[in-house]
N, C-alpha and C. Protein backbone atom coordinates (compact mmCIF):
# COMPACT_ATOMS: atom_id res chain seq x y z
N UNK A 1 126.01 71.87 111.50
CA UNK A 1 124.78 71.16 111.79
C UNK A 1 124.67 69.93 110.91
N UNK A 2 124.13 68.68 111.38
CA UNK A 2 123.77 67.71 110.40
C UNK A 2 122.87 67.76 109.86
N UNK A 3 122.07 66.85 109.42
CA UNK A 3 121.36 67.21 108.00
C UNK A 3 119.87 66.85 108.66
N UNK A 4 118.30 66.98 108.18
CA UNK A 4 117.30 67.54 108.31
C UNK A 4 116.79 67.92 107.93
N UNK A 5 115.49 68.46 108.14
CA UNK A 5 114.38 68.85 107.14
C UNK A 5 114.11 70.60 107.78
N UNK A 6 114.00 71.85 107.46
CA UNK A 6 113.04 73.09 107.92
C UNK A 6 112.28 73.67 107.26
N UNK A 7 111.30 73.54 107.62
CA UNK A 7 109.84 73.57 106.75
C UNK A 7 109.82 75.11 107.41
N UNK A 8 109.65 76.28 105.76
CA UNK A 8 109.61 77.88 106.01
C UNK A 8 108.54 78.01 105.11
N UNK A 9 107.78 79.16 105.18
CA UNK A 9 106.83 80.01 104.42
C UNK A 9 107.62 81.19 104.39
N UNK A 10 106.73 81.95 103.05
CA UNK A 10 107.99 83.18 103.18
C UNK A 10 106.64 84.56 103.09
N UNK A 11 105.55 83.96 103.61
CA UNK A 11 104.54 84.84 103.34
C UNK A 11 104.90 85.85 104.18
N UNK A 12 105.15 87.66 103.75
CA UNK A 12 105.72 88.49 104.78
C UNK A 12 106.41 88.81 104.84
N UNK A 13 107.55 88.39 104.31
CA UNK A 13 109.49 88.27 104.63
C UNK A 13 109.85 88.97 102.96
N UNK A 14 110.94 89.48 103.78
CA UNK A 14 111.63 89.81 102.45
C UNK A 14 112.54 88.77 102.09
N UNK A 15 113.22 88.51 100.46
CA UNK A 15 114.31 87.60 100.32
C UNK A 15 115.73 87.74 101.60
N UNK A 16 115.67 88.93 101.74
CA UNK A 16 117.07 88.81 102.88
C UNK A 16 116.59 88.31 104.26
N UNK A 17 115.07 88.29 104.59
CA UNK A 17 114.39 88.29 105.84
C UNK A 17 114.78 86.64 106.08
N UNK A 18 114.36 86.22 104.64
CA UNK A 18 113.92 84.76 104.39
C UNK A 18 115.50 83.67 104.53
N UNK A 19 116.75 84.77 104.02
CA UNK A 19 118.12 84.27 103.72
C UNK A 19 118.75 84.35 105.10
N UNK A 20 118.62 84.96 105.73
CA UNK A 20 118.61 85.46 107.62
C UNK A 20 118.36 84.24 108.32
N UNK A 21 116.75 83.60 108.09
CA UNK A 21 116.24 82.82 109.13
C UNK A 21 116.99 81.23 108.42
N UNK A 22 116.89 81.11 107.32
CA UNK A 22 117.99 79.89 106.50
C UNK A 22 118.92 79.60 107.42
N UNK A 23 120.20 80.96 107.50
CA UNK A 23 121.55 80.46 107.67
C UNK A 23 121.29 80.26 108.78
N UNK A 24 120.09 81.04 109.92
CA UNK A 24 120.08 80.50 111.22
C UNK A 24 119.98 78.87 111.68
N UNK A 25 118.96 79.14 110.38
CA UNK A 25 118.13 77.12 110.87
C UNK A 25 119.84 76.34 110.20
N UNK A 26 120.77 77.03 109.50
CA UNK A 26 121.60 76.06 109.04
C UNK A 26 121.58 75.36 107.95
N UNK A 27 120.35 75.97 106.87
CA UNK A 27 120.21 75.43 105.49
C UNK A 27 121.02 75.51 104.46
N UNK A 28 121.52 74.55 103.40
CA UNK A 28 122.73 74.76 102.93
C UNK A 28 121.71 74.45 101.43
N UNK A 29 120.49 73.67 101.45
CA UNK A 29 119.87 73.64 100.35
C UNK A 29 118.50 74.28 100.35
N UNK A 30 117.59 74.61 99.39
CA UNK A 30 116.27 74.95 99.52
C UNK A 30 115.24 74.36 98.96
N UNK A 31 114.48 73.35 99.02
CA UNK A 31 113.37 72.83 98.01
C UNK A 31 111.92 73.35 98.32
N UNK A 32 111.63 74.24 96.82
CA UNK A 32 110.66 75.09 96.84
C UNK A 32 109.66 73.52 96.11
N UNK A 33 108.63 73.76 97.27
CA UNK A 33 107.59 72.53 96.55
C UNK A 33 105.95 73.78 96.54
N UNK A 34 106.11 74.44 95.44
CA UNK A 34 105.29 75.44 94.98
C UNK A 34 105.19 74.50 93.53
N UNK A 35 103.93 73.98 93.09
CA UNK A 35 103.32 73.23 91.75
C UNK A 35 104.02 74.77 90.90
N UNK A 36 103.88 76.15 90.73
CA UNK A 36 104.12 77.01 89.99
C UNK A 36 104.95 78.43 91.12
N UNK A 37 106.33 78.09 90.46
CA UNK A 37 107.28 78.96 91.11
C UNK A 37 107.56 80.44 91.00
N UNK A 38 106.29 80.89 90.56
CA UNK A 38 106.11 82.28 90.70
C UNK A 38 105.27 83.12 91.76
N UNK A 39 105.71 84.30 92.10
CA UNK A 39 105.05 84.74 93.14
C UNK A 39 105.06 86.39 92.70
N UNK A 40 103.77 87.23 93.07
CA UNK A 40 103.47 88.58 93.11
C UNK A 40 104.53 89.41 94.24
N UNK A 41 105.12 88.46 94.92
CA UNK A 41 105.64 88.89 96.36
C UNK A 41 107.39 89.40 95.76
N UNK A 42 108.01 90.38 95.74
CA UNK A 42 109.53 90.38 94.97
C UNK A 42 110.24 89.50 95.24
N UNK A 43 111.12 89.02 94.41
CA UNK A 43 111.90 88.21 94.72
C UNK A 43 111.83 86.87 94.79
N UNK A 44 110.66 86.18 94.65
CA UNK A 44 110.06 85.10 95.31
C UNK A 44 110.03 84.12 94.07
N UNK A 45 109.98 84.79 93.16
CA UNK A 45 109.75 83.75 91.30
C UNK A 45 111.11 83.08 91.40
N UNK A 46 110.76 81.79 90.60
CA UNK A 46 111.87 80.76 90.95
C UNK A 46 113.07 81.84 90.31
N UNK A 47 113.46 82.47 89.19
CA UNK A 47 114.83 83.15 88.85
C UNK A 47 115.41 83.97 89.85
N UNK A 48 114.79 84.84 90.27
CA UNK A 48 115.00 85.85 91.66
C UNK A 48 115.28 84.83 92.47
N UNK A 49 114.91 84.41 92.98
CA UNK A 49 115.12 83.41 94.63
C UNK A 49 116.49 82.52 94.10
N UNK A 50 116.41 81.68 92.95
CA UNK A 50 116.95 81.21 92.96
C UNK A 50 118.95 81.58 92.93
N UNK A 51 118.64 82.89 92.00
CA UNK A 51 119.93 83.89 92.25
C UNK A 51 120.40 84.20 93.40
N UNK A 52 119.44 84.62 94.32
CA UNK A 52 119.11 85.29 95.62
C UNK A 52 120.07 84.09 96.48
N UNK A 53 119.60 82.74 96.00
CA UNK A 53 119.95 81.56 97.16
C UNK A 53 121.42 81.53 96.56
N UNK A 54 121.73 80.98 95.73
CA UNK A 54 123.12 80.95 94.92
C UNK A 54 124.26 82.00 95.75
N UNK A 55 123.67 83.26 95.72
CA UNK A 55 124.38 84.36 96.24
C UNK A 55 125.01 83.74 97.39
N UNK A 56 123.88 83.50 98.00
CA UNK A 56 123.61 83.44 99.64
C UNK A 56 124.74 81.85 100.41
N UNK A 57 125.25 80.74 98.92
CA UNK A 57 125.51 79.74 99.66
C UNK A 57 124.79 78.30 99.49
N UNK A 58 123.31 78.62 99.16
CA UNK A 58 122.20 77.56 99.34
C UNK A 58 121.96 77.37 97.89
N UNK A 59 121.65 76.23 97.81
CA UNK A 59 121.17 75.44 96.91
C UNK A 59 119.42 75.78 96.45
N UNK A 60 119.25 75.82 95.07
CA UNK A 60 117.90 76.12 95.06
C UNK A 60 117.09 74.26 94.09
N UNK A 61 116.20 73.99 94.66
CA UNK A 61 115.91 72.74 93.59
C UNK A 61 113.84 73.11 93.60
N UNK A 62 113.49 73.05 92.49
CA UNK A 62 112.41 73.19 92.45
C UNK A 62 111.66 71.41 92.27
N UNK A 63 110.59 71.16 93.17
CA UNK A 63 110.38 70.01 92.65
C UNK A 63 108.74 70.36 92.38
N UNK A 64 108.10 70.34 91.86
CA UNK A 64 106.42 71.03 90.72
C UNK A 64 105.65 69.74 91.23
N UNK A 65 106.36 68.10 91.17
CA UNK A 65 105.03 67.08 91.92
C UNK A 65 104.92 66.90 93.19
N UNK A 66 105.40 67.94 94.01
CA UNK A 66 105.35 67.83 95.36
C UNK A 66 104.36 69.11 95.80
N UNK A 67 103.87 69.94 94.85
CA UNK A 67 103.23 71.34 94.95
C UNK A 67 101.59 71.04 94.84
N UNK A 68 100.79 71.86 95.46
CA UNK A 68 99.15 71.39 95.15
C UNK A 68 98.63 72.41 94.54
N UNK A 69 97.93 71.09 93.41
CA UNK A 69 97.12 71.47 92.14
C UNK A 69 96.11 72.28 92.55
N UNK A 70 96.32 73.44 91.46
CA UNK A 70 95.01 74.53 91.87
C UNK A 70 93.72 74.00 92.41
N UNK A 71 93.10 73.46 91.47
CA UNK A 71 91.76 72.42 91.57
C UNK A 71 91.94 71.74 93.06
N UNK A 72 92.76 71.83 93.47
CA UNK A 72 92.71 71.01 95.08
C UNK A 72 92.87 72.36 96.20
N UNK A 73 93.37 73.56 96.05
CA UNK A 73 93.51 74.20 97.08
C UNK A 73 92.32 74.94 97.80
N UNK A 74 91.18 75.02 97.27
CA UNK A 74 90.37 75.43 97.86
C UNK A 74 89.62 74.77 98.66
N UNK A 75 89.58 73.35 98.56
CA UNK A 75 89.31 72.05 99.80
C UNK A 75 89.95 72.35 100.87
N UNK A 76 91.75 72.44 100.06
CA UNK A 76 92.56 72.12 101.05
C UNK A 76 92.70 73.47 101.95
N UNK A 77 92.28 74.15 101.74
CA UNK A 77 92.56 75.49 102.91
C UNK A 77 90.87 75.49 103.36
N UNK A 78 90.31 75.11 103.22
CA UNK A 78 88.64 74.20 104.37
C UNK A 78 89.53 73.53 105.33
N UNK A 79 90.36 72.55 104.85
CA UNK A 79 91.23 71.42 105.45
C UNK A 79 89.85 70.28 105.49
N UNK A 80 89.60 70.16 104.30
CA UNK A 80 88.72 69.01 103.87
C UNK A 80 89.71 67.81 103.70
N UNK A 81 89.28 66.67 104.30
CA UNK A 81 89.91 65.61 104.34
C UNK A 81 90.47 65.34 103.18
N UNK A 82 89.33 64.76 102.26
CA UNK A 82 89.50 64.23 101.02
C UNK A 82 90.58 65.09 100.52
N UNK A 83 90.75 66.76 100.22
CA UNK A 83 91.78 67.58 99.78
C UNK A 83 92.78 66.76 100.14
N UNK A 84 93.26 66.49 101.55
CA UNK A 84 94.71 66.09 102.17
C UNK A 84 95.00 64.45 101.61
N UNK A 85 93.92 63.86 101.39
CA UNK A 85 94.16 62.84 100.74
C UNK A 85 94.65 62.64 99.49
N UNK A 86 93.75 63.38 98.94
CA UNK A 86 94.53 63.97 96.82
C UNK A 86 95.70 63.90 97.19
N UNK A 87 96.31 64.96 97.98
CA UNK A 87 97.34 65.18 97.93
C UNK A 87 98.03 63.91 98.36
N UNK A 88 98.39 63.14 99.53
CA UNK A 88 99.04 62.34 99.58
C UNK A 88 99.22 61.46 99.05
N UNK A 89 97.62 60.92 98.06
CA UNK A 89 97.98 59.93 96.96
C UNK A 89 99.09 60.46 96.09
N UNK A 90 98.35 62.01 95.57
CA UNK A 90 99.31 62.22 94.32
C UNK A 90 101.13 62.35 94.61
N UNK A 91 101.73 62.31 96.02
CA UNK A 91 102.35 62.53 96.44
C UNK A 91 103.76 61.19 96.40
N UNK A 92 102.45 60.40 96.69
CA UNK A 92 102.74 58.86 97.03
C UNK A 92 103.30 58.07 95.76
N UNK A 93 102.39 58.96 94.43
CA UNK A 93 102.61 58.41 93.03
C UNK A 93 103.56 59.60 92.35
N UNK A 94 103.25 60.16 91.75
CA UNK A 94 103.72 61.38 91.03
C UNK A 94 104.92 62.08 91.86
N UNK A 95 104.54 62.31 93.36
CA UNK A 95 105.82 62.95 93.71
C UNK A 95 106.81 61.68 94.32
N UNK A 96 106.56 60.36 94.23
CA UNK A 96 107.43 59.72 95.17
C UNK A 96 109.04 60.09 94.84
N UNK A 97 109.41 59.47 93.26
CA UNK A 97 110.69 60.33 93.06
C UNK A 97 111.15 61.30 94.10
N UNK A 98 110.67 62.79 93.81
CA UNK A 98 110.95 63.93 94.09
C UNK A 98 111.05 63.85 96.13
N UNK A 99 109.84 63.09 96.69
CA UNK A 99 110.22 62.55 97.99
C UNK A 99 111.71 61.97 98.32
N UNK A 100 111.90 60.92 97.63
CA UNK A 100 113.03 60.07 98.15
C UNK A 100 114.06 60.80 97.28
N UNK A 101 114.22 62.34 96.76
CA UNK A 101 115.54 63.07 96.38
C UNK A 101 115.81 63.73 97.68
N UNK A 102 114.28 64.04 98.25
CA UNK A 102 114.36 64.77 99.34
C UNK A 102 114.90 64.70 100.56
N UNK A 103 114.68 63.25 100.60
CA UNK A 103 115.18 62.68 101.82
C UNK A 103 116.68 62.13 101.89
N UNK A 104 116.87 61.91 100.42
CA UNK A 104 118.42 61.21 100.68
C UNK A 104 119.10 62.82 100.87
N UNK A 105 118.74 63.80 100.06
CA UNK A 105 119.44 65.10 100.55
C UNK A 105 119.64 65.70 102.08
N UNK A 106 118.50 65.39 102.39
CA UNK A 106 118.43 65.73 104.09
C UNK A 106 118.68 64.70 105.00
N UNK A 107 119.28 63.93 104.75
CA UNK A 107 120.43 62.78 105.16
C UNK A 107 121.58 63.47 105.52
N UNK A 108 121.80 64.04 104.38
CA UNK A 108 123.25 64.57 104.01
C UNK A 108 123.91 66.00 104.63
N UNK A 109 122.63 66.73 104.88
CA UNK A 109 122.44 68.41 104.65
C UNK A 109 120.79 68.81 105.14
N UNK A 110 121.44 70.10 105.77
CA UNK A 110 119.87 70.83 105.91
C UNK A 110 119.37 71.37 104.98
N UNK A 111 117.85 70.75 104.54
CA UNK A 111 117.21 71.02 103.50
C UNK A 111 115.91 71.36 103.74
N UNK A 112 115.61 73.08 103.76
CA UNK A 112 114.64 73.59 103.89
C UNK A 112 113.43 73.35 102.88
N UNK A 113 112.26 72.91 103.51
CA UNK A 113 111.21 73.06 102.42
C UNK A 113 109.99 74.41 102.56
N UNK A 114 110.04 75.08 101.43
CA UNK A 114 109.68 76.37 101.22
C UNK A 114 108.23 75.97 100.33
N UNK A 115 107.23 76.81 101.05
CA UNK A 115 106.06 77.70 100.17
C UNK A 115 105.81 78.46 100.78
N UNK A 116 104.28 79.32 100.03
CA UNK A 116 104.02 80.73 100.28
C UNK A 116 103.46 80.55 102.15
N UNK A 117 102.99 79.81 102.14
CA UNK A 117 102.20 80.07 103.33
C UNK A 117 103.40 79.90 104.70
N UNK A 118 103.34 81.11 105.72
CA UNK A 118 103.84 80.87 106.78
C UNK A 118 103.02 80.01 108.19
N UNK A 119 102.20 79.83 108.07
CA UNK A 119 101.72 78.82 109.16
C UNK A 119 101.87 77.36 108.74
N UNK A 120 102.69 76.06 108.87
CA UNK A 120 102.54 75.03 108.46
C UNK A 120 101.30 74.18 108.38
N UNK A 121 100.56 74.91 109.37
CA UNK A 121 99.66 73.31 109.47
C UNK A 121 98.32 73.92 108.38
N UNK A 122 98.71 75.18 107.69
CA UNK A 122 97.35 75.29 106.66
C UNK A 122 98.13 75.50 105.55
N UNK A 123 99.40 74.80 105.20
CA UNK A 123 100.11 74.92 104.04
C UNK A 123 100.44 72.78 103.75
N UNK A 124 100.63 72.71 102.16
CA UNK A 124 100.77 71.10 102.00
C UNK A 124 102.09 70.95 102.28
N UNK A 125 102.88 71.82 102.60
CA UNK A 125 104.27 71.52 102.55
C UNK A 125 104.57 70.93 104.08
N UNK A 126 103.43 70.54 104.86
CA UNK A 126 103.11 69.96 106.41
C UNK A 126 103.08 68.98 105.76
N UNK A 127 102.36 68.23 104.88
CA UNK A 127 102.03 66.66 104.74
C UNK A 127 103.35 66.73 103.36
N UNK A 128 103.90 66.81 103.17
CA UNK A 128 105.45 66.96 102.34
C UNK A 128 106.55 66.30 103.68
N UNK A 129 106.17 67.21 104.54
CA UNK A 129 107.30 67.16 106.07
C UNK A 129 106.81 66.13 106.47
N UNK A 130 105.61 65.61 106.55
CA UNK A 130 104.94 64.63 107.12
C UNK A 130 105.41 63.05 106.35
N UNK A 131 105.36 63.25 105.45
CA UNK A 131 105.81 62.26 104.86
C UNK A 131 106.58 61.58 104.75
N UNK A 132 107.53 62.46 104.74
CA UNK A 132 109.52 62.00 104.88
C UNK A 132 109.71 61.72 105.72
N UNK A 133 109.06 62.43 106.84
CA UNK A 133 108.95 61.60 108.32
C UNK A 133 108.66 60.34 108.22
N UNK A 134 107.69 60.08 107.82
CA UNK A 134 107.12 58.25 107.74
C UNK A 134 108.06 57.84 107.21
N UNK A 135 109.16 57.84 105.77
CA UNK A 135 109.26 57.11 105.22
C UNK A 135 111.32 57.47 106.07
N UNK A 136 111.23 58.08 106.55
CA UNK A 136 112.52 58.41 107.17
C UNK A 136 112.48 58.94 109.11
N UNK A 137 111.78 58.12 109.78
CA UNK A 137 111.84 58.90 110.63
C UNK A 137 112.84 59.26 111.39
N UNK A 138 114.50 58.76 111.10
CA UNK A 138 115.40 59.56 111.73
C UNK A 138 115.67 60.97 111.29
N UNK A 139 114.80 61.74 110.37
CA UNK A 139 114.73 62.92 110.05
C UNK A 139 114.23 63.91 111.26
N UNK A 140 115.64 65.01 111.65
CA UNK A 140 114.99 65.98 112.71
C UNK A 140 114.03 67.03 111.67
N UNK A 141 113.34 67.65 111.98
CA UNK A 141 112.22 68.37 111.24
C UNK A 141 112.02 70.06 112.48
N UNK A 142 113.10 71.19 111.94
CA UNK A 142 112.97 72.37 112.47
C UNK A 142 111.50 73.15 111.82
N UNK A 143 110.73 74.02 112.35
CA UNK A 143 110.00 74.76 111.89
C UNK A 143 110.46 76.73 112.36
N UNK A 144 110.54 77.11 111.02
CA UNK A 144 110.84 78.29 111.32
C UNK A 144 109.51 79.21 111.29
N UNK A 145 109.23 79.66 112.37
CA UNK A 145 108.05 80.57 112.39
C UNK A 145 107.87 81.89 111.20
């Protein structure tokens, strides 16, 4: 497969559930854009996953300015405007770096972008996908349910 963006949640899934639907979509890297890479869920804390991915083939890269700040998530799951805006400013500034790593990678390679939430459109990792789109739109963009 050539290279691309697949935007996954892993809310539900086990690490092998999660390593399953990867090799399907064809992911060879993973960018977890979680602000804090720990999770109650097994497996899911950046050391576990990241072993987990290694095992598996895939690349693990954590990027923390592409993740939304506590203080913003409770707007942002209202889906209060202003929330989605924070975010894209801070996105625009703080994460631009970590954007344009993203995109020259998924140039190259399928590069899944991972957080907790499995529905995209009430998770930020939609306006993450959204973005790279604008600033790349020959990016194909899979969504794994």
């Amino acid at each position: 497969m050539s290279g691309g963006l697949v935007s996954v949640g892993y809310a539900g899934r086990t690490v092998d559930e999660l390593l399953e639907r990867l090799h399907e979509a064809g992911a060879t890297a993973l960018v977890d854009v979680r602000l804090n890479p720990w999770s109650r869920q097994p497996g899911f804390s950046k050391k576990g996953l990241g072993a987990a991915l290694e095992t598996a083939g895939i690349a693990y890269v954590h990027e923390p300015t592409l993740g939304n700040p506590k203080d913003n998530r409770a707007a942002f799951a209202r889906d209060d405007a202003a929330a989605w805006q924070h975010l894209r400013d801070r996105f625009e500034h703080e994460g631009a770096e970590a954007l344009a790593r993203l995109i020259d990678r998924a140039h190259g390679e399928r590069v899944a972008v991972m957080c907790l939430e499995r529905n995209p459109a009430h998770c930020h990792r939609h306006l993450v996908v959204d973005m790279a789109r604008e600033l790349a739109p020959d990016l194909s963009v899979t969504e794994i349910p």
